[in-house]
N, C-alpha and C. Protein backbone atom coordinates (compact mmCIF):
# COMPACT_ATOMS: atom_id res chain seq x y z
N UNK A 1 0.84 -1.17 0.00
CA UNK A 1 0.00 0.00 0.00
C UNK A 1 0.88 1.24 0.00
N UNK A 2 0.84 2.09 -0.78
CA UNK A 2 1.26 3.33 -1.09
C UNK A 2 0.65 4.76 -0.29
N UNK A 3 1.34 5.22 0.47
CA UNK A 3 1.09 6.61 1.31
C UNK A 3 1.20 7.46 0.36
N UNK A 4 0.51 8.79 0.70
CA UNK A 4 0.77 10.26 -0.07
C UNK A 4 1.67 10.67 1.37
N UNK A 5 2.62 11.18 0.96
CA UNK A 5 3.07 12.62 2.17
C UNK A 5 3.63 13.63 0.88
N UNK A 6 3.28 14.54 1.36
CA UNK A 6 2.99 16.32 0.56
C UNK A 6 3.56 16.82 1.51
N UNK A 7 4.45 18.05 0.85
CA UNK A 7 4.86 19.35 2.03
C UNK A 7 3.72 20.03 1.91
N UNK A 8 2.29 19.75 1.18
CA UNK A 8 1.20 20.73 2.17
C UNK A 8 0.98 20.05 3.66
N UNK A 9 1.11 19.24 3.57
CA UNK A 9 0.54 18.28 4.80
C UNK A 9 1.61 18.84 6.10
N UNK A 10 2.59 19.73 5.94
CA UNK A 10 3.56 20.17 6.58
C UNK A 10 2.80 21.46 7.80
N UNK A 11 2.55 21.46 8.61
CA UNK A 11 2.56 22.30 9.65
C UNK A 11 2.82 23.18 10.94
N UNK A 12 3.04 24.26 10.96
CA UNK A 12 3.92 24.87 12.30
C UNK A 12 3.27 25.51 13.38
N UNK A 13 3.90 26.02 14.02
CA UNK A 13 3.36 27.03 15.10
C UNK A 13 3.05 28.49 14.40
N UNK A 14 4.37 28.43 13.32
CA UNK A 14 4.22 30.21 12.50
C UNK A 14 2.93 29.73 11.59
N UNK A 15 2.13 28.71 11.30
CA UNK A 15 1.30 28.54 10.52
C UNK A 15 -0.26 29.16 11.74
N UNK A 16 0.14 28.42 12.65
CA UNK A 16 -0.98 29.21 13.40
C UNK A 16 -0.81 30.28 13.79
N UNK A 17 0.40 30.83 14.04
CA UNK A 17 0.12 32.71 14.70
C UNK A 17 -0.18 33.48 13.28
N UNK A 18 -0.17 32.79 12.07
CA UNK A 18 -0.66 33.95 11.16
C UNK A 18 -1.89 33.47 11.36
N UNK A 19 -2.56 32.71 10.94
CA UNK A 19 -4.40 32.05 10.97
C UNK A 19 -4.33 33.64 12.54
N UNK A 20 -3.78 33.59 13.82
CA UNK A 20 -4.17 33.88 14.98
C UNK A 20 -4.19 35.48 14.62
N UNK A 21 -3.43 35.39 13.49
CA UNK A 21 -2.87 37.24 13.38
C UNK A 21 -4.54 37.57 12.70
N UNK A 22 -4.50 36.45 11.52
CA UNK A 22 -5.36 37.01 10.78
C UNK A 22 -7.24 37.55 11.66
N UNK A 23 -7.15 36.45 12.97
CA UNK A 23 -8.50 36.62 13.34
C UNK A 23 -8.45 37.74 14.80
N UNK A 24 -6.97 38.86 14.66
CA UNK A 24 -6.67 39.80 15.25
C UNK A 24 -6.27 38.78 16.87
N UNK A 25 -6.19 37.66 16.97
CA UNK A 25 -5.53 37.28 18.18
C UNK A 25 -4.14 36.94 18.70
N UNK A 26 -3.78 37.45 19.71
CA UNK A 26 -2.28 37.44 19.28
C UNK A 26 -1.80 36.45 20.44
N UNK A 27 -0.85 35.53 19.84
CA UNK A 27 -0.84 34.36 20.58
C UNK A 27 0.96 34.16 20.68
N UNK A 28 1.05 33.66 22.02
CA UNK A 28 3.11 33.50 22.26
C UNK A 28 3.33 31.81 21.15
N UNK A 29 4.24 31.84 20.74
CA UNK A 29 5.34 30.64 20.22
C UNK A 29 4.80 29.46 20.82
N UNK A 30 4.53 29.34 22.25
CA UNK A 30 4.07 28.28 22.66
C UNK A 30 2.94 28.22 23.11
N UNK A 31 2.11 28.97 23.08
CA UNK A 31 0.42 28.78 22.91
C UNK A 31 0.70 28.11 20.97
N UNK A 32 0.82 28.88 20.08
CA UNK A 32 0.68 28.18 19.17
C UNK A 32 1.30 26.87 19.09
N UNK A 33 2.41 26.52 19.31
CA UNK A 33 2.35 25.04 19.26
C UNK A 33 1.50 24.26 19.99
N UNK A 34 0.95 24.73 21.40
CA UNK A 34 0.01 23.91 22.10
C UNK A 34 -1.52 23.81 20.92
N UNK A 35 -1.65 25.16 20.18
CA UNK A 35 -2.93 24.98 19.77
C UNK A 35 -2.59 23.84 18.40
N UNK A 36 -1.36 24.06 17.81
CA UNK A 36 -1.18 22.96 16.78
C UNK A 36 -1.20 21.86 17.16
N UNK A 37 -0.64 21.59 18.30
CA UNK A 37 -0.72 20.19 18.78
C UNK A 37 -1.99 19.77 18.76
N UNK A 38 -3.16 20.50 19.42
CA UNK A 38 -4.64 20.13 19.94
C UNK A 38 -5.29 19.94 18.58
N UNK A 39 -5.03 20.79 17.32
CA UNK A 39 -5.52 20.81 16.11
C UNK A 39 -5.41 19.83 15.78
N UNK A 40 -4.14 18.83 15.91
CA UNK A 40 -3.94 17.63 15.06
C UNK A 40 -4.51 16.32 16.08
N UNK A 41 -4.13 16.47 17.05
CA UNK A 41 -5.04 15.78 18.15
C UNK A 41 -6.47 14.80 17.94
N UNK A 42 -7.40 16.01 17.31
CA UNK A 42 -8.74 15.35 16.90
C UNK A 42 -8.29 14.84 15.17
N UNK A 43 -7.69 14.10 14.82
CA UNK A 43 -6.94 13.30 14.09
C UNK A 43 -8.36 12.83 13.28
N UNK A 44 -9.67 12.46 13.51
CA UNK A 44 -11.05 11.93 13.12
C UNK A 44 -11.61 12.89 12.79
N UNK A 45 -11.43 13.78 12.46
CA UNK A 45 -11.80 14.90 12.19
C UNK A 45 -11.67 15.33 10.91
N UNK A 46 -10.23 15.42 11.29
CA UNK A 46 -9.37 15.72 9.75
C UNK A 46 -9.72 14.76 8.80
N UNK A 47 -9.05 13.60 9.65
CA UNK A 47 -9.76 12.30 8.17
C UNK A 47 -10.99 12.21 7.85
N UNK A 48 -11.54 12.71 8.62
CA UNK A 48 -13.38 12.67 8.19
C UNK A 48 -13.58 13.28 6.58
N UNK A 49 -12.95 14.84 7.15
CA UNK A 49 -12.56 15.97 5.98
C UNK A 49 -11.63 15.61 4.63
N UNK A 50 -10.78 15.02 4.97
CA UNK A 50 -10.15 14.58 4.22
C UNK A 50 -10.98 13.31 2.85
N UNK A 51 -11.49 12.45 3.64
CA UNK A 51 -11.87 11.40 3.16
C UNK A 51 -13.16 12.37 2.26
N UNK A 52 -13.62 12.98 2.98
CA UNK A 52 -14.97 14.27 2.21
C UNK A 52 -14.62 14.52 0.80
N UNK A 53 -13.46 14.81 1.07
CA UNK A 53 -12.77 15.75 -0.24
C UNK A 53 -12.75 14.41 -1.50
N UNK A 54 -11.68 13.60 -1.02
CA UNK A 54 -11.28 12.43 -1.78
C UNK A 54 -12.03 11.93 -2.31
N UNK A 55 -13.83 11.81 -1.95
CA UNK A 55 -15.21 11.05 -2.65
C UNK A 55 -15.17 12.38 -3.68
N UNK A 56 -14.99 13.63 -3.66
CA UNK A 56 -15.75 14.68 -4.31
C UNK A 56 -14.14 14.60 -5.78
N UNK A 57 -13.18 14.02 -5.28
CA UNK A 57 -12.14 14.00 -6.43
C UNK A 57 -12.43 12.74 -7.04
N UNK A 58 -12.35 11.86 -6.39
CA UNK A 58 -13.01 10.24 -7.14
C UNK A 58 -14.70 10.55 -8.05
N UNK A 59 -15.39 11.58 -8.06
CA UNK A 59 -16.37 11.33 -8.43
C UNK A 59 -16.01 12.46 -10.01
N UNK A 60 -14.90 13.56 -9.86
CA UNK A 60 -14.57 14.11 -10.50
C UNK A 60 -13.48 13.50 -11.83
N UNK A 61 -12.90 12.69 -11.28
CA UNK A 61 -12.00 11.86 -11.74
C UNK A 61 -12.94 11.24 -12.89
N UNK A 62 -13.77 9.78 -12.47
CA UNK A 62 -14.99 9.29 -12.91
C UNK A 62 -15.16 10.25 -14.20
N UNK A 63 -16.10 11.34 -14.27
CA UNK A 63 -16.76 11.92 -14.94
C UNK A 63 -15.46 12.29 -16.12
N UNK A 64 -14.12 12.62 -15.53
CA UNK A 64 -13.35 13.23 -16.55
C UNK A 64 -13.08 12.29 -17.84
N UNK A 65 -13.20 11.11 -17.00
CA UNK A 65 -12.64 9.43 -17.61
C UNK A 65 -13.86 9.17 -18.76
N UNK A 66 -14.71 9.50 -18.27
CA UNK A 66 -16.46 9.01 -19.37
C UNK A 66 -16.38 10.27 -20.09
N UNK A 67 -16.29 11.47 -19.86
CA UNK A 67 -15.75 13.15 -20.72
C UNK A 67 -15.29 12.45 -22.13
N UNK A 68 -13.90 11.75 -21.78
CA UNK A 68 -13.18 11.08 -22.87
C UNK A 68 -13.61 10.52 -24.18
C-alpha cells in the first residue's frame, strides 16, 4: 500500500500565529504550538474531511474518464 506525504501536509506554530494574526488574536510561540498540537489531536476529524474531499475527487475523476 502506497502513502501520499505532501509538504502541504507540513505544519507549524508560524502557521498558526498567522491564521491567529489574521483573526486579530495574538498568541506567544508556545500557545501556538500547544494549539497545533490540539488541532492535530482530533486526528477523526481531519480524516473525516479529508476522506470528504477524496469522494468529491473520485467522483470528478470518474466523470473526466467518461468526458473522454
Amino acid at each position: 500500500m502506497k502513502y501520499y506525504e505532501g509538504s502541504e501536509l507540513k505544519w507549524s506554530a508560524e502557521d498558526v500565529l498567522v491564521r491567529a494574526k489574521e483573526l486579530d488574536v495574538e498568541l506567544t510561540e508556545g500557545e501556538a504550538e500547544i494549539v497545533l498540537i490540539a488541532t492535530f489531536d482530533d486526528n477523526e476529524y481531519i480524516m473525516e474531511m479529508i476522506g470528504d474531499v477524496m469522494k468529491g475527487t473520485i467522483l470528478e475523476y470518474k466523470h473526466q474518464i467518461k468526458s473522454k
